[in-house]
C-alpha atoms as a PDB file:
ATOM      1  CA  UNK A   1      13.388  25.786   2.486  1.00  0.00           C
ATOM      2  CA  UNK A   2      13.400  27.328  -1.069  1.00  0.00           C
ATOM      3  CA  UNK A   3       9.660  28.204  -1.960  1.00  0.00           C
ATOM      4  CA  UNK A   4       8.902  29.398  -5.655  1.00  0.00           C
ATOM      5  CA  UNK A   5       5.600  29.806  -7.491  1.00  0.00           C
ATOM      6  CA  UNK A   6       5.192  28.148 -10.651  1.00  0.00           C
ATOM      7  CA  UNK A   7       1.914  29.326 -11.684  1.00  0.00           C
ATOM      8  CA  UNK A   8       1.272  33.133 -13.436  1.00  0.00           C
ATOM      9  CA  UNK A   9      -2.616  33.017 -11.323  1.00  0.00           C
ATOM     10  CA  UNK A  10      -0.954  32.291  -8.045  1.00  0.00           C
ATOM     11  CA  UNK A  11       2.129  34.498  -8.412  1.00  0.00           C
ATOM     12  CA  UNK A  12      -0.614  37.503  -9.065  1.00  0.00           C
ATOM     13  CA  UNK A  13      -2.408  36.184  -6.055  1.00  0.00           C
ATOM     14  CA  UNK A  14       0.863  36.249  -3.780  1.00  0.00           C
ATOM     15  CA  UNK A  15       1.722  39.430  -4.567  1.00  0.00           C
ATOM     16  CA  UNK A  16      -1.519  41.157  -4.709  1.00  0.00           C
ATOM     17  CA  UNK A  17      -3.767  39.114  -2.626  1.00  0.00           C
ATOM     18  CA  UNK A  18      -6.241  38.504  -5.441  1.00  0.00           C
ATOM     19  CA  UNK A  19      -6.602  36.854  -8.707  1.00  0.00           C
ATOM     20  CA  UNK A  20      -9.096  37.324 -11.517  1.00  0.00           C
ATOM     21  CA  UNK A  21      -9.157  33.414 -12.867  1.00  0.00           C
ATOM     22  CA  UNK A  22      -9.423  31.683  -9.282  1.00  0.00           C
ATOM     23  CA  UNK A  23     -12.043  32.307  -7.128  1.00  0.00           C
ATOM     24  CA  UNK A  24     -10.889  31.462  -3.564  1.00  0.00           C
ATOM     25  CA  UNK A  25     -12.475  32.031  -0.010  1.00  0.00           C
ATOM     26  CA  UNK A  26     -10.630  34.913   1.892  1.00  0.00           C
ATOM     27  CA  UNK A  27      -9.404  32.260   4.478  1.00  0.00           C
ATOM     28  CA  UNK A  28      -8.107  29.865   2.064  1.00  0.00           C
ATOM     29  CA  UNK A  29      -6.191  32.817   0.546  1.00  0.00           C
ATOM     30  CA  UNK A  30      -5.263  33.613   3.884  1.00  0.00           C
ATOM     31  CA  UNK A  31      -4.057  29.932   4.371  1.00  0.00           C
ATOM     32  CA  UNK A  32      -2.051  30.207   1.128  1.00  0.00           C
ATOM     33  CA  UNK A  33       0.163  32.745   2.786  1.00  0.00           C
ATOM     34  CA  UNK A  34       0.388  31.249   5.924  1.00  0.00           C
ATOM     35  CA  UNK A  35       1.499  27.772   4.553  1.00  0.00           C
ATOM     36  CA  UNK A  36       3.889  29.823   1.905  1.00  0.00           C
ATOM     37  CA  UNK A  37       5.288  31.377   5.254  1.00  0.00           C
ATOM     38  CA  UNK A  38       5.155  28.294   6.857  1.00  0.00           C
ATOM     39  CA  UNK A  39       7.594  26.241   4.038  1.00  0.00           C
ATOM     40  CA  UNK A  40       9.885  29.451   3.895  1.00  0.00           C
ATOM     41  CA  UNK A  41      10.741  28.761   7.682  1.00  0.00           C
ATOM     42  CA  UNK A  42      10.824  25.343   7.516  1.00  0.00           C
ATOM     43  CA  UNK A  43      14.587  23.828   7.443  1.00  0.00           C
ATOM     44  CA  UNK A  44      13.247  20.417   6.652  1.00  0.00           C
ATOM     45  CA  UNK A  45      10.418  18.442   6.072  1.00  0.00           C
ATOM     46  CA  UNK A  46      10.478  17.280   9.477  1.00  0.00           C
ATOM     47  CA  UNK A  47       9.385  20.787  11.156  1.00  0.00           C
ATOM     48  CA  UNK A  48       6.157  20.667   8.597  1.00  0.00           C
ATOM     49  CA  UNK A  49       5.331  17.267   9.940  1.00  0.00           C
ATOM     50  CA  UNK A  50       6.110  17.768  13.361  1.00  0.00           C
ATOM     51  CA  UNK A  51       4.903  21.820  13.802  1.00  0.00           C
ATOM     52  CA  UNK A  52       2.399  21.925  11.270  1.00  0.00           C
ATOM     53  CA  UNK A  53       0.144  18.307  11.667  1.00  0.00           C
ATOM     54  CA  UNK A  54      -2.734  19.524  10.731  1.00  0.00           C
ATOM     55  CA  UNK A  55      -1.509  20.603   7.065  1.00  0.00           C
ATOM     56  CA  UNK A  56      -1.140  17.069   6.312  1.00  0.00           C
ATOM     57  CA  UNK A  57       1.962  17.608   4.086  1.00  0.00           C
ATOM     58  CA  UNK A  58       2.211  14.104   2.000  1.00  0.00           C
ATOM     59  CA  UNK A  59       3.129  12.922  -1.218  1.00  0.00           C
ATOM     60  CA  UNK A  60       0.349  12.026  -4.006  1.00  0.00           C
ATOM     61  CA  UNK A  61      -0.040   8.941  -5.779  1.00  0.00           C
ATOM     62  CA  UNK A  62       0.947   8.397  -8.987  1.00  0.00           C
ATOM     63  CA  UNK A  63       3.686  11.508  -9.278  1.00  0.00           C
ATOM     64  CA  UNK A  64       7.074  10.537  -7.989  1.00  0.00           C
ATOM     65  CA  UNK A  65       7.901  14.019  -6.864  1.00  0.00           C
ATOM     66  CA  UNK A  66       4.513  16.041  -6.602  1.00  0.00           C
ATOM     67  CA  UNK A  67       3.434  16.580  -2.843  1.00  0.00           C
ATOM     68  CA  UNK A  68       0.633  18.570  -1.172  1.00  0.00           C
ATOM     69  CA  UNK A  69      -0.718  20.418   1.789  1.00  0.00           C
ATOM     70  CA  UNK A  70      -3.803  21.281   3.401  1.00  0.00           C
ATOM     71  CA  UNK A  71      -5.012  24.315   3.365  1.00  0.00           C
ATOM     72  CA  UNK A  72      -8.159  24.299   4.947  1.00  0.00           C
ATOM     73  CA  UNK A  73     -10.495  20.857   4.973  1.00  0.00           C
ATOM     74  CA  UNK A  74     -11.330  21.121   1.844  1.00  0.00           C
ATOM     75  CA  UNK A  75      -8.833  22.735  -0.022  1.00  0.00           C
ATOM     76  CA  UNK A  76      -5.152  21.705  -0.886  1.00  0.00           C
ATOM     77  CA  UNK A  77      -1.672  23.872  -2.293  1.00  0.00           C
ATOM     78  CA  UNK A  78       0.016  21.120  -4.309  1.00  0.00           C
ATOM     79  CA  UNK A  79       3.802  21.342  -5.518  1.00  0.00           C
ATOM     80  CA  UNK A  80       6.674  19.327  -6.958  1.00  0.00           C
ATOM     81  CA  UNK A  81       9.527  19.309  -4.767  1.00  0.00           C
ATOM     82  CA  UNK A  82      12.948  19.040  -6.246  1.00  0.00           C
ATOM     83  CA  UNK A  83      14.966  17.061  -3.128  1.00  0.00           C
ATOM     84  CA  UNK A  84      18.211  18.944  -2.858  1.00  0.00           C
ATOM     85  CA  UNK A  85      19.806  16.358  -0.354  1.00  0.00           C
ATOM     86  CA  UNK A  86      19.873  12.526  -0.448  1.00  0.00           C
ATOM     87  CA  UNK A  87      17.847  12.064   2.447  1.00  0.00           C
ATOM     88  CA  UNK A  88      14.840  13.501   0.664  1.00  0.00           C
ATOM     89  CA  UNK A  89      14.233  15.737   3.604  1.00  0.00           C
ATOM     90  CA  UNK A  90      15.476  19.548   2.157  1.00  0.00           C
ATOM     91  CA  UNK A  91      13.974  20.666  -1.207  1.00  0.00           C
ATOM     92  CA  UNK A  92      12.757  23.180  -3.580  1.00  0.00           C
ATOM     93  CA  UNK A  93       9.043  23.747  -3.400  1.00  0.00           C
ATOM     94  CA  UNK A  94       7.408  24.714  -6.764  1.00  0.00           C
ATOM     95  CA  UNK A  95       3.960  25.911  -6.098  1.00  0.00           C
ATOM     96  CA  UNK A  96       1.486  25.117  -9.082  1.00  0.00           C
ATOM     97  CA  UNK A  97      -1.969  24.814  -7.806  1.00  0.00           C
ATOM     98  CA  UNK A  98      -4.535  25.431  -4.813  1.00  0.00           C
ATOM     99  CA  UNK A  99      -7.859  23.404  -6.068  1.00  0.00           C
ATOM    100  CA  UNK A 100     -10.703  22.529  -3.812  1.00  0.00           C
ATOM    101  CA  UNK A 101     -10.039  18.394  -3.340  1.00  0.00           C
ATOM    102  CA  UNK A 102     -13.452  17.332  -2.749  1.00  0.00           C
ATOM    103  CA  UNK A 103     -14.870  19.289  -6.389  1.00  0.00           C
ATOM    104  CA  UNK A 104     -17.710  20.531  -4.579  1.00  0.00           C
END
């Protein structure tokens, strides 16, 4: 699938590894690229269900197209996806924040 980064912070972390503004753990950075790595592989949504379970990929309330995945227990990447096919099952994944989702 299509992968893109729609956030200046995370682009400079992609292509450096590091970013002044968020303050990550090295293995949630090294998450980041492995789920980035993961989605570029992926040829539908059903490979990040069925080979990647423990990411949790799922859509969140409230957003009609905004989705996200787990990066480690307590952190998340979140994204819109833009569904290229009827079937909802190919799409465009737009990167736009990794937050910690407990806040602690």
């Amino acid at each position: 699938m299509e992968v893109r980064i729609d956030d200046k912070e995370l682009v400079r972390l992609y292509e450096t590894g590091k970013s002044r503004k968020l303050k990550l753990p090295e293995r949630v950075v090294d998450e980041f690229f492995a789920v980035i790595q993961e989605l570029d592989a992926a040829i539908s949504i059903y490979d990040l269900w069925t080979k990647h379970p423990k990411r949790k990929f799922e859509k969140l309330k409230g957003d009609a197209d905004r989705y996200s995945m787990r990066l480690t227990g307590k952190y998340r990447m979140e994204m819109i996806v833009n569904w290229t096919n009827t079937e909802k099952t190919i799409g465009v994944f737009l990167i736009d924040d990794v937050n910690n989702h407990y806040g602690d």
